[in-house]
PDB file of N, CA and C in Angstrom:
ATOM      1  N   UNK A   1      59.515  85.261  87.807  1.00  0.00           N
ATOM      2  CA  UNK A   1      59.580  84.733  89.154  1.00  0.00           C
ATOM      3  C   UNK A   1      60.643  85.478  89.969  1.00  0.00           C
ATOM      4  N   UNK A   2      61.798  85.799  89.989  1.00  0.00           N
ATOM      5  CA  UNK A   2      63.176  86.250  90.154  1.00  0.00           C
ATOM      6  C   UNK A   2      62.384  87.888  90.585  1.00  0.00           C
ATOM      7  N   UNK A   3      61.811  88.158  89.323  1.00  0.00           N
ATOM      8  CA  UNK A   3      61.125  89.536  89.556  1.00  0.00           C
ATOM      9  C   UNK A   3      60.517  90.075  90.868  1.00  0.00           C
ATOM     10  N   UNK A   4      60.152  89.274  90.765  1.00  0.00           N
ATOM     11  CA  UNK A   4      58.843  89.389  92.014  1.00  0.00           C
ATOM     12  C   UNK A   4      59.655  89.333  93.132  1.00  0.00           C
ATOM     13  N   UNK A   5      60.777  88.487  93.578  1.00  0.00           N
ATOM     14  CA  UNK A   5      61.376  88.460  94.448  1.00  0.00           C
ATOM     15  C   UNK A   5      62.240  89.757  95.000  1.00  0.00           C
ATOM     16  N   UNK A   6      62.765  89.916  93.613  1.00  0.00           N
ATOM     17  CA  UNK A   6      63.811  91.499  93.990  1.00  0.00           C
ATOM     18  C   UNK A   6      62.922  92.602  94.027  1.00  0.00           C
ATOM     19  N   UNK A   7      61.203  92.559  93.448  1.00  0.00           N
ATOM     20  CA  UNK A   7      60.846  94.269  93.985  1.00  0.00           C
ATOM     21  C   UNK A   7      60.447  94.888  95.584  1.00  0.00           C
ATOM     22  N   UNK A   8      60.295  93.664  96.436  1.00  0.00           N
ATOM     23  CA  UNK A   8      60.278  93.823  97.943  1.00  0.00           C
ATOM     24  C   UNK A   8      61.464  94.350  98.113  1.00  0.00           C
ATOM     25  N   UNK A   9      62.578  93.702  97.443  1.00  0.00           N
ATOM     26  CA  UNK A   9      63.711  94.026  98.460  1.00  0.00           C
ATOM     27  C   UNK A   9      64.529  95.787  98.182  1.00  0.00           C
ATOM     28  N   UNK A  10      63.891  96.411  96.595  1.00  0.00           N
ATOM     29  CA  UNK A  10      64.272  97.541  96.053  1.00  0.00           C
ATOM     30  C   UNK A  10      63.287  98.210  96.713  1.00  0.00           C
ATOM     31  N   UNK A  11      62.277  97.971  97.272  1.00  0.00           N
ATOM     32  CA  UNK A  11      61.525  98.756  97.920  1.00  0.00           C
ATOM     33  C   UNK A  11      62.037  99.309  99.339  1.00  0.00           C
ATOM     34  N   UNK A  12      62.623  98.329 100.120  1.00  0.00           N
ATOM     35  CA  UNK A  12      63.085  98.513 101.137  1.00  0.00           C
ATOM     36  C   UNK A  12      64.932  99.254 101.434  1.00  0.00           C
ATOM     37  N   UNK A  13      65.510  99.048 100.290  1.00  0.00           N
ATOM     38  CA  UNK A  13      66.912 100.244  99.857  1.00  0.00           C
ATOM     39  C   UNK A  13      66.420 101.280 100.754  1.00  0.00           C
ATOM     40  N   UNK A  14      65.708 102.432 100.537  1.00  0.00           N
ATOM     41  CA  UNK A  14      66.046 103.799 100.700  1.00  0.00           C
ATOM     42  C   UNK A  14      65.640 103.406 102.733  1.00  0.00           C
ATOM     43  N   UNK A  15      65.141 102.560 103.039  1.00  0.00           N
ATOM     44  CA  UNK A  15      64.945 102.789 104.690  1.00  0.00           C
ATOM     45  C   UNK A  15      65.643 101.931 105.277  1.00  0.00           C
ATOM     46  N   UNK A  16      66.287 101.274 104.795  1.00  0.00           N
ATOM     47  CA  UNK A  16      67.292 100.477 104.867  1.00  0.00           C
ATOM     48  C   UNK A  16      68.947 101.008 104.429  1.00  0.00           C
ATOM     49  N   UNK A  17      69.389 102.044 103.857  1.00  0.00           N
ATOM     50  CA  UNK A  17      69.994 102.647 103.245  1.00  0.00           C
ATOM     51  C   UNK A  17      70.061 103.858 104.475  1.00  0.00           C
ATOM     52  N   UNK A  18      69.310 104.678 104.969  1.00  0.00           N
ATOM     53  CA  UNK A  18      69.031 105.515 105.677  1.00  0.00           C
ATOM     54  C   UNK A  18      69.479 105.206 107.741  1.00  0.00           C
ATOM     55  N   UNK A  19      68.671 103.742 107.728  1.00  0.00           N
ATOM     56  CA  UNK A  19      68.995 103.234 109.296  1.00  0.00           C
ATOM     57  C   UNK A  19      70.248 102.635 109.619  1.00  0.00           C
ATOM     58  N   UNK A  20      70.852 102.240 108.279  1.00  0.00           N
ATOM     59  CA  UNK A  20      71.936 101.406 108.492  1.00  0.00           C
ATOM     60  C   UNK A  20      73.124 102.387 108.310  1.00  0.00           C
ATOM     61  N   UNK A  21      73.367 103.415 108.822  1.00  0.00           N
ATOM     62  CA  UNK A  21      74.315 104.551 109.011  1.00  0.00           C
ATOM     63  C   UNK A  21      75.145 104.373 110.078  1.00  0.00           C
ATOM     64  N   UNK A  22      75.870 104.257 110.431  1.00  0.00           N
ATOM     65  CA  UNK A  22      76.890 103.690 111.101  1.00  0.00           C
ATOM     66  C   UNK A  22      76.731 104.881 112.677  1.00  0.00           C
ATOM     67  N   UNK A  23      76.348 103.846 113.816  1.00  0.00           N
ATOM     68  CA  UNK A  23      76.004 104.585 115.135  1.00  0.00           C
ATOM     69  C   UNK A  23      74.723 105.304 115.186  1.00  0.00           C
ATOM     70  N   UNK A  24      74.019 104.869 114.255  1.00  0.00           N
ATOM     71  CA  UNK A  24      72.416 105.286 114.294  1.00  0.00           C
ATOM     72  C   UNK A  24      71.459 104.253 115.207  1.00  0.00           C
ATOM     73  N   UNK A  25      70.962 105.130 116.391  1.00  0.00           N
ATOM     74  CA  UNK A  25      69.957 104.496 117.266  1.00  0.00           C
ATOM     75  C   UNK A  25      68.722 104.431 116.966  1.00  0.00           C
ATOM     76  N   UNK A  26      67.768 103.384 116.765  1.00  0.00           N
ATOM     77  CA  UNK A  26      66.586 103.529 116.390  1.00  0.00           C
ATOM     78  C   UNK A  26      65.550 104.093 117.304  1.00  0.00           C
ATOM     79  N   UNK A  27      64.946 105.281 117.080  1.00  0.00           N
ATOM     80  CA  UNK A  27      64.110 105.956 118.308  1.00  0.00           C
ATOM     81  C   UNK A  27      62.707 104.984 118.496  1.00  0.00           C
ATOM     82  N   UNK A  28      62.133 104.477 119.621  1.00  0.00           N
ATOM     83  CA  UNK A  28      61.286 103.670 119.505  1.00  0.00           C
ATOM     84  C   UNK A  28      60.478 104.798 121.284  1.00  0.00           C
ATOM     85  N   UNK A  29      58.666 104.376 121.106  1.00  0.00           N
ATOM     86  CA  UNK A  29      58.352 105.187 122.083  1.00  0.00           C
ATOM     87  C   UNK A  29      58.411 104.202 123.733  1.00  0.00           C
ATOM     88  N   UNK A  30      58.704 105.830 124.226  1.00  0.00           N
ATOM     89  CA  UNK A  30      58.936 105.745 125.705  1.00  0.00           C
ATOM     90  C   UNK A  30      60.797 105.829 125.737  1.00  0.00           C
ATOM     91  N   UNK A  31      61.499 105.993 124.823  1.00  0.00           N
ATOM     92  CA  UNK A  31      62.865 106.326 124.691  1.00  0.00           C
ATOM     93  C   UNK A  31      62.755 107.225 126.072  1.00  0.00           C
ATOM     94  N   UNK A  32      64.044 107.109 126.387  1.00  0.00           N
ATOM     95  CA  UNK A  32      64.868 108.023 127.361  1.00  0.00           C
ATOM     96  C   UNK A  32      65.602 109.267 126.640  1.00  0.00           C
ATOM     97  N   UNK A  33      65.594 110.189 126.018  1.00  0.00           N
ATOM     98  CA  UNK A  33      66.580 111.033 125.100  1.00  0.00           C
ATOM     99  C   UNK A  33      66.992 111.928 126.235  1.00  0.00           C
ATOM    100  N   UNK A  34      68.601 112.020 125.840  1.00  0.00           N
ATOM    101  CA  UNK A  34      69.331 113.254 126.812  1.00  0.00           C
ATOM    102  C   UNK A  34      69.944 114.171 125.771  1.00  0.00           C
ATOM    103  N   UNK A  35      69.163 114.743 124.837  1.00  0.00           N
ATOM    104  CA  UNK A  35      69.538 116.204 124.178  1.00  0.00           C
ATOM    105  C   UNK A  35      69.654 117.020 124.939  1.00  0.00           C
ATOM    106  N   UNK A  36      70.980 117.810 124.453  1.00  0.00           N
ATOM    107  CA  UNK A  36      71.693 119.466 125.078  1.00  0.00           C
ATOM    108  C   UNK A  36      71.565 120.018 123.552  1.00  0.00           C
ATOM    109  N   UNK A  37      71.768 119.818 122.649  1.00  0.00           N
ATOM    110  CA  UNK A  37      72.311 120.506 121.883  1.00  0.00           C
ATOM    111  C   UNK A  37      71.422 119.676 120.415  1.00  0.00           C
ATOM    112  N   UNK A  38      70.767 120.284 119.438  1.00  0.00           N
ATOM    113  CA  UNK A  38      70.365 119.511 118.019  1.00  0.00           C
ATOM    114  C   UNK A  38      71.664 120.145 117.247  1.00  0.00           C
ATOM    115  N   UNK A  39      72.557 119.262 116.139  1.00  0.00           N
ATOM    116  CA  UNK A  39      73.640 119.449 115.744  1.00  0.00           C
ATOM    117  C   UNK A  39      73.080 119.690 113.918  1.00  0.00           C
ATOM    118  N   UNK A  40      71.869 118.526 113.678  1.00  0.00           N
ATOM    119  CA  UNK A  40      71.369 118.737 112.243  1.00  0.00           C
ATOM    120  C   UNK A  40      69.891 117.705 112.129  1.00  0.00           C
ATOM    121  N   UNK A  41      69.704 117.678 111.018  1.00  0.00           N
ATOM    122  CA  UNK A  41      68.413 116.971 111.363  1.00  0.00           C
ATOM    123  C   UNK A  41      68.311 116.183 109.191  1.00  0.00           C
ATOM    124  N   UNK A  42      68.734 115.253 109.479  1.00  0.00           N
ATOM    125  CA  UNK A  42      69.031 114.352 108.028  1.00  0.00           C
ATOM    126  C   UNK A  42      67.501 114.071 107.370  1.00  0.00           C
ATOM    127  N   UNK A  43      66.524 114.616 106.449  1.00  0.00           N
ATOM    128  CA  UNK A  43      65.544 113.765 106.222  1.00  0.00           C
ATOM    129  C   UNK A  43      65.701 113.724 104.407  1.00  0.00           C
ATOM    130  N   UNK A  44      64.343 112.939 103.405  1.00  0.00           N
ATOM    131  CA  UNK A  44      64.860 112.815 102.592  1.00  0.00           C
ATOM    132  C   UNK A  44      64.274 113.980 101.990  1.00  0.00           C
ATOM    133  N   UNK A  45      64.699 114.526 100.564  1.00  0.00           N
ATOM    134  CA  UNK A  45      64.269 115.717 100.022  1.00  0.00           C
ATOM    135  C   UNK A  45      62.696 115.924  99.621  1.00  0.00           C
ATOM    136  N   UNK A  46      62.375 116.993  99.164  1.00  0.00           N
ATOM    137  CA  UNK A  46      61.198 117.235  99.491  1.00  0.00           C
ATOM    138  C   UNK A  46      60.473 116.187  98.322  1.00  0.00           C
ATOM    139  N   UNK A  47      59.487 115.581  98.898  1.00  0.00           N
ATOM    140  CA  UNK A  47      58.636 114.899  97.709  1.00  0.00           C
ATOM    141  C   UNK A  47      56.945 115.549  97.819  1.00  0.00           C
ATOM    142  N   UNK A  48      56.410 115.420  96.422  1.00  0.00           N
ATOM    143  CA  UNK A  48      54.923 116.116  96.563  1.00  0.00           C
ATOM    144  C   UNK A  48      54.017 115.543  97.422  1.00  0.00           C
ATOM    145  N   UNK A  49      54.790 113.610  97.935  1.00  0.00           N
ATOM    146  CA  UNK A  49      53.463 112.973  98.316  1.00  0.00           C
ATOM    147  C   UNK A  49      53.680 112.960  99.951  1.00  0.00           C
ATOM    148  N   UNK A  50      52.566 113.401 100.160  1.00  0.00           N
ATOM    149  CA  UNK A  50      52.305 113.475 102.250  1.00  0.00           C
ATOM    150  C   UNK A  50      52.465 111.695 102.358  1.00  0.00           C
ATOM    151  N   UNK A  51      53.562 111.688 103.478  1.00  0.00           N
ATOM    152  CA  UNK A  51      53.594 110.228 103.547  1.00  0.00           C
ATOM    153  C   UNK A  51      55.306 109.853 104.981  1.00  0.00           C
ATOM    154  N   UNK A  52      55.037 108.555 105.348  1.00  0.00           N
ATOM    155  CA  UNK A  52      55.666 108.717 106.346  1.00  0.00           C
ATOM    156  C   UNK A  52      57.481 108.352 105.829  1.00  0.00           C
ATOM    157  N   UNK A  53      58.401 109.304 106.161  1.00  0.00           N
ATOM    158  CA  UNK A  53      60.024 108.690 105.929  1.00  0.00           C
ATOM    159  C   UNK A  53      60.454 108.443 107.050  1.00  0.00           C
ATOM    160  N   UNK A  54      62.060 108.232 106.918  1.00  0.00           N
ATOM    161  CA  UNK A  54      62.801 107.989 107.984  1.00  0.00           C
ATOM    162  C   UNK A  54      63.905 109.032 107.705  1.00  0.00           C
ATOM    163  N   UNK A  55      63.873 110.001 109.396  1.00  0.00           N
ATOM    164  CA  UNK A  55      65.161 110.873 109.626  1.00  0.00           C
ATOM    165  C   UNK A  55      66.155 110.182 110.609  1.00  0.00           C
ATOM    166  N   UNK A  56      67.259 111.221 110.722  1.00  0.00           N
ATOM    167  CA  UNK A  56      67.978 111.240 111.365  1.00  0.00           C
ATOM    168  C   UNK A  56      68.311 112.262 112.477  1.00  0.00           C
ATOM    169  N   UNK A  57      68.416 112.262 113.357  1.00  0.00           N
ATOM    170  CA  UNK A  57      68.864 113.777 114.228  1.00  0.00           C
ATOM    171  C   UNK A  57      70.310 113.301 115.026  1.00  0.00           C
ATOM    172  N   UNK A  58      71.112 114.507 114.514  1.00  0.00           N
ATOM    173  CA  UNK A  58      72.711 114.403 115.084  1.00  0.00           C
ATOM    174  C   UNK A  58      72.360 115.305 116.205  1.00  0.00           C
ATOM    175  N   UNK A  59      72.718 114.695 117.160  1.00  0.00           N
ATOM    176  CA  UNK A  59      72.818 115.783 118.480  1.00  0.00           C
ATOM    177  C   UNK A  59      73.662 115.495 119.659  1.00  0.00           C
ATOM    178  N   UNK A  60      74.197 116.665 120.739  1.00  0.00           N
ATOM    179  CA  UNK A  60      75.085 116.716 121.377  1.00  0.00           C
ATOM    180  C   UNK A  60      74.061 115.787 122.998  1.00  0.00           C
ATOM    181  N   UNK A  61      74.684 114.810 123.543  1.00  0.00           N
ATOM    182  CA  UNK A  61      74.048 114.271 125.129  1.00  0.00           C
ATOM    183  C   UNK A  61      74.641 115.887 125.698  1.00  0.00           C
ATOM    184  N   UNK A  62      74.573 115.453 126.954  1.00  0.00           N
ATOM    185  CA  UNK A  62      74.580 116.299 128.248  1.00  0.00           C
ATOM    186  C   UNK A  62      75.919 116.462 128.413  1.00  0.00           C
ATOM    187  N   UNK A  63      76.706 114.845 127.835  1.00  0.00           N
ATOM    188  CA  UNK A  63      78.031 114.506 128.420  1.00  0.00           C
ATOM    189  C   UNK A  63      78.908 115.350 127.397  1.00  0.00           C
ATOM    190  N   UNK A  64      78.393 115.930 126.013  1.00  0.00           N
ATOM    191  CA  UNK A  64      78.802 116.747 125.251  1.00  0.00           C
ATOM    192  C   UNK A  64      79.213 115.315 123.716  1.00  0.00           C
ATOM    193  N   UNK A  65      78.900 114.169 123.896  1.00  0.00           N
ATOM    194  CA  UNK A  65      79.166 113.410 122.915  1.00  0.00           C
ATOM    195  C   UNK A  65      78.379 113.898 121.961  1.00  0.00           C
ATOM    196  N   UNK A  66      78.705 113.195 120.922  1.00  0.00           N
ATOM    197  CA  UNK A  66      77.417 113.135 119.880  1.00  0.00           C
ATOM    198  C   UNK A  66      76.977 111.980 119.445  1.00  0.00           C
ATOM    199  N   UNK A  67      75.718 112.049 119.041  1.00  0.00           N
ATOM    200  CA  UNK A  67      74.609 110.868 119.285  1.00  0.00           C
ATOM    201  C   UNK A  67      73.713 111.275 117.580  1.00  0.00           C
ATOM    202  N   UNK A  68      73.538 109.872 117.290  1.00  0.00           N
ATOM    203  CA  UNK A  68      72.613 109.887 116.145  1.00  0.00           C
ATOM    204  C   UNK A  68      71.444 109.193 116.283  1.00  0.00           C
ATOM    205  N   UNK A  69      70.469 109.713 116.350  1.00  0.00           N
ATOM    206  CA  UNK A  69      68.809 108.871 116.624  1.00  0.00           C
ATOM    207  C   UNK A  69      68.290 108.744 114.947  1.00  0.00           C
ATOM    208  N   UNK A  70      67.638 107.483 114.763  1.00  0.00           N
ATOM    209  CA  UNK A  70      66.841 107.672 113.575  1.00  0.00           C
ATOM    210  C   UNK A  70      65.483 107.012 113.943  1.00  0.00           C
ATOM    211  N   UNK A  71      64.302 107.874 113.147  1.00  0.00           N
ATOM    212  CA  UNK A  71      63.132 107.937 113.440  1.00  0.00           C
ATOM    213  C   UNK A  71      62.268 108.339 112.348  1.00  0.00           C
ATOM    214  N   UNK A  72      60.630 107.920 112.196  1.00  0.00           N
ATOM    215  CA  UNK A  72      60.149 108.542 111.491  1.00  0.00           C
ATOM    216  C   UNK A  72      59.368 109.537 111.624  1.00  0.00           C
ATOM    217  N   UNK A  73      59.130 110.118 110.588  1.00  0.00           N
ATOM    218  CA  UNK A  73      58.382 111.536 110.593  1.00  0.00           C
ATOM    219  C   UNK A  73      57.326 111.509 109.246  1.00  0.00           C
ATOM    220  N   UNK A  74      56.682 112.888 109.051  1.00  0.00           N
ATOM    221  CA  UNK A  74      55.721 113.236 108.184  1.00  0.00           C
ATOM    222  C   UNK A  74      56.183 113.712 107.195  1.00  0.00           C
ATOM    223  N   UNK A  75      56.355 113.828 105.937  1.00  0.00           N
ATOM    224  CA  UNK A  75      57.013 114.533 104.619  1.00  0.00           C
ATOM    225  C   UNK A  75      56.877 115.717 105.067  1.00  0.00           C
ATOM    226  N   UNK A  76      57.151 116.604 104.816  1.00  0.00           N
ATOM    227  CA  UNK A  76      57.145 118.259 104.255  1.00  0.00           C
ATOM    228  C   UNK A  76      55.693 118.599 103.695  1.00  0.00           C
ATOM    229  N   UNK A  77      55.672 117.597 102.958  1.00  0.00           N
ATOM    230  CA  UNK A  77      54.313 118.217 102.105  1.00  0.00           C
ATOM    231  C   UNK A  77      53.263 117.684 103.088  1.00  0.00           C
ATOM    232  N   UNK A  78      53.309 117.195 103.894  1.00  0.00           N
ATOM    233  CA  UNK A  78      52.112 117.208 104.532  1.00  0.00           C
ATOM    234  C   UNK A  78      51.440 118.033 105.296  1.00  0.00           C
ATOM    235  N   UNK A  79      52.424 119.025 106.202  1.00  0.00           N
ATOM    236  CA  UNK A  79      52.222 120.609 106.724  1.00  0.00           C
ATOM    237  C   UNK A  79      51.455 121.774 105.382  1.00  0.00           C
ATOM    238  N   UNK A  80      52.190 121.166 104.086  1.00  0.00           N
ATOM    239  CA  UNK A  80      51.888 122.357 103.584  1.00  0.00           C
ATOM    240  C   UNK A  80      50.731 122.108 102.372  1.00  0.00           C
ATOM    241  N   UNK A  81      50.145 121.124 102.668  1.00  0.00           N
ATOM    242  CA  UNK A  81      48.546 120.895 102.225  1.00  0.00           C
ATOM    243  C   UNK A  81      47.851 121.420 102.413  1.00  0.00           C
ATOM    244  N   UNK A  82      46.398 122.195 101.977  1.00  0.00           N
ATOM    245  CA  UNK A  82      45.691 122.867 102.832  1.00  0.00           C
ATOM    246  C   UNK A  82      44.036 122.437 102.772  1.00  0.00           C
TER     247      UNK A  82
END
């Protein structure tokens, strides 16, 4: 019983683990973004399976701050399927 309860919540660690980064904005559509500058781009390492994660992008505003957006994207391996 106990079981069942904790594998939802080990499932949810790594995107939960990832958003909860301290000054990370969640990108949602129709955002306003004021990038000058991409500083790095955080995603997770390469896995074989095409499937959706969650990144990060460090980047400079206009005002020259820096800003962390997190968002999802497509694995790696999904470009390189053929």
């Amino acid at each position: 019983m106990k079981l069942r309860l904790l594998v939802p919540l080990v499932l949810l660690l790594p995107v939960t683990a990832l958003a909860s980064q301290q000054g990370v904005v969640q990108y949602h559509y129709g955002m306003h973004l004021d990038v000058a500058k991409v500083l790095n781009i955080q995603k997770p390492a390469q896995d074989p399976q095409c499937k959706v994660v969650n990144a990060v992008m460090t980047y400079l505003d206009s005002s020259g701050q820096v800003q962390k957006l997190g968002y999802r994207m497509l694995s790696d391996s999904c470009t390189e399927q053929g």
